[in-house]
Protein backbone atom coordinates (compact mmCIF):
# COMPACT_ATOMS: atom_id res chain seq x y z
CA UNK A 1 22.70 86.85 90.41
CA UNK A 2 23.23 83.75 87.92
CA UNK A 3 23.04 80.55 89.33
CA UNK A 4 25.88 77.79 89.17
CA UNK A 5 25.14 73.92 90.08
CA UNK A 6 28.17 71.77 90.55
CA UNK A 7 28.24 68.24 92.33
CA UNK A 8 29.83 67.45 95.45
CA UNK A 9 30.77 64.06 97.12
CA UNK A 10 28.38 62.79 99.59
CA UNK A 11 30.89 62.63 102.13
CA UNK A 12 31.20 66.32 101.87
CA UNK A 13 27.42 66.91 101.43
CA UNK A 14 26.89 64.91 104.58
CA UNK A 15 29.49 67.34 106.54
CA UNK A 16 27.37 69.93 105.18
CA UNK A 17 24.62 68.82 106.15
CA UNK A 18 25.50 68.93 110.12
CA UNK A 19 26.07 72.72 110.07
CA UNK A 20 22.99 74.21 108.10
CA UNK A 21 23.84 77.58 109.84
CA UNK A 22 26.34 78.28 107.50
CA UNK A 23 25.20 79.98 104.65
CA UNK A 24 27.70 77.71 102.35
CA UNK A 25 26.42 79.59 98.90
CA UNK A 26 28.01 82.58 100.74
CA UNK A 27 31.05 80.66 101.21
CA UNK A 28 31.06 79.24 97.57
CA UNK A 29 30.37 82.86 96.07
CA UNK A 30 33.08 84.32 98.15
CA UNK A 31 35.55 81.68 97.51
CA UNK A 32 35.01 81.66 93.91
CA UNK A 33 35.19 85.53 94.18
CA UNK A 34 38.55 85.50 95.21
CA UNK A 35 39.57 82.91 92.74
CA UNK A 36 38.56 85.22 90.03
CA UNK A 37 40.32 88.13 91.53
CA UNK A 38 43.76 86.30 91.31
CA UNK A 39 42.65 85.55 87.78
CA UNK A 40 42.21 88.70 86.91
CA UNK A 41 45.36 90.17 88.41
CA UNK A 42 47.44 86.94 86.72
CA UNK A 43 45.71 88.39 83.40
CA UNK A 44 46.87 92.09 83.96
CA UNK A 45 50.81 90.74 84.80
CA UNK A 46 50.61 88.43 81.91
CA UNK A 47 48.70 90.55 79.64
CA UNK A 48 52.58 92.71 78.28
CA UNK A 49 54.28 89.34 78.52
CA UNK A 50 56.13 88.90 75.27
CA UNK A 51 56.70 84.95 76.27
CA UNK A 52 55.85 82.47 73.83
CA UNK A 53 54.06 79.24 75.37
CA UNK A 54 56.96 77.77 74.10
CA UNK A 55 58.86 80.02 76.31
CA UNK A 56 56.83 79.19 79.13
CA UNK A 57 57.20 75.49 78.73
CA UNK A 58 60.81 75.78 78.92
CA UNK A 59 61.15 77.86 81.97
CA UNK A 60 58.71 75.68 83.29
CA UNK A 61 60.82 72.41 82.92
CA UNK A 62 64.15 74.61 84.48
CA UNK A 63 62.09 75.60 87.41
CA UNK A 64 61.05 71.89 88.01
CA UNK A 65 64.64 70.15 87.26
CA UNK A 66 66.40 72.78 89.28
CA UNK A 67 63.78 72.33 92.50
CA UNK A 68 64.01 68.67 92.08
CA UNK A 69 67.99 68.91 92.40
CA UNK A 70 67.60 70.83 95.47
CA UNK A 71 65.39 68.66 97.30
CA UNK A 72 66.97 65.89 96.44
CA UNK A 73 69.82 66.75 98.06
CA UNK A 74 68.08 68.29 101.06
């Protein structure tokens, strides 16, 4: 299995630290694991899309302006 380093802060290393039962590359691998899995299932909806990024932008900014209206009259 490759091998990723990636820092952490020291708060969270100290945390860690207290609770060396926990196998935490487990919980890194299986995290990341089901990161990719939502990646990959983005990439199979997206993958017919016939939406431009410019298309995307601009549904993008609708989505926002019309959520913003409605909470700011919540």
């Amino acid at each position: 299995m490759p091998t990723v380093t990636f820092q952490i802060p020291s708060e969270v290393k100290k945390i860690l630290s207290k609770h060396p039962e926990i196998k935490w590359d487990k919980v890194v691998a299986d995290t990341l694991w089901n990161y990719a899995r939502k990646l990959l299932l983005m990439d199979k909806i997206t993958s017919k899309s016939k939406l431009s990024s410019q298309d995307i932008d601009e549904l993008d900014k609708a989505v926002k302006a019309e959520l913003l209206k409605h909470y700011k009259n919540a």
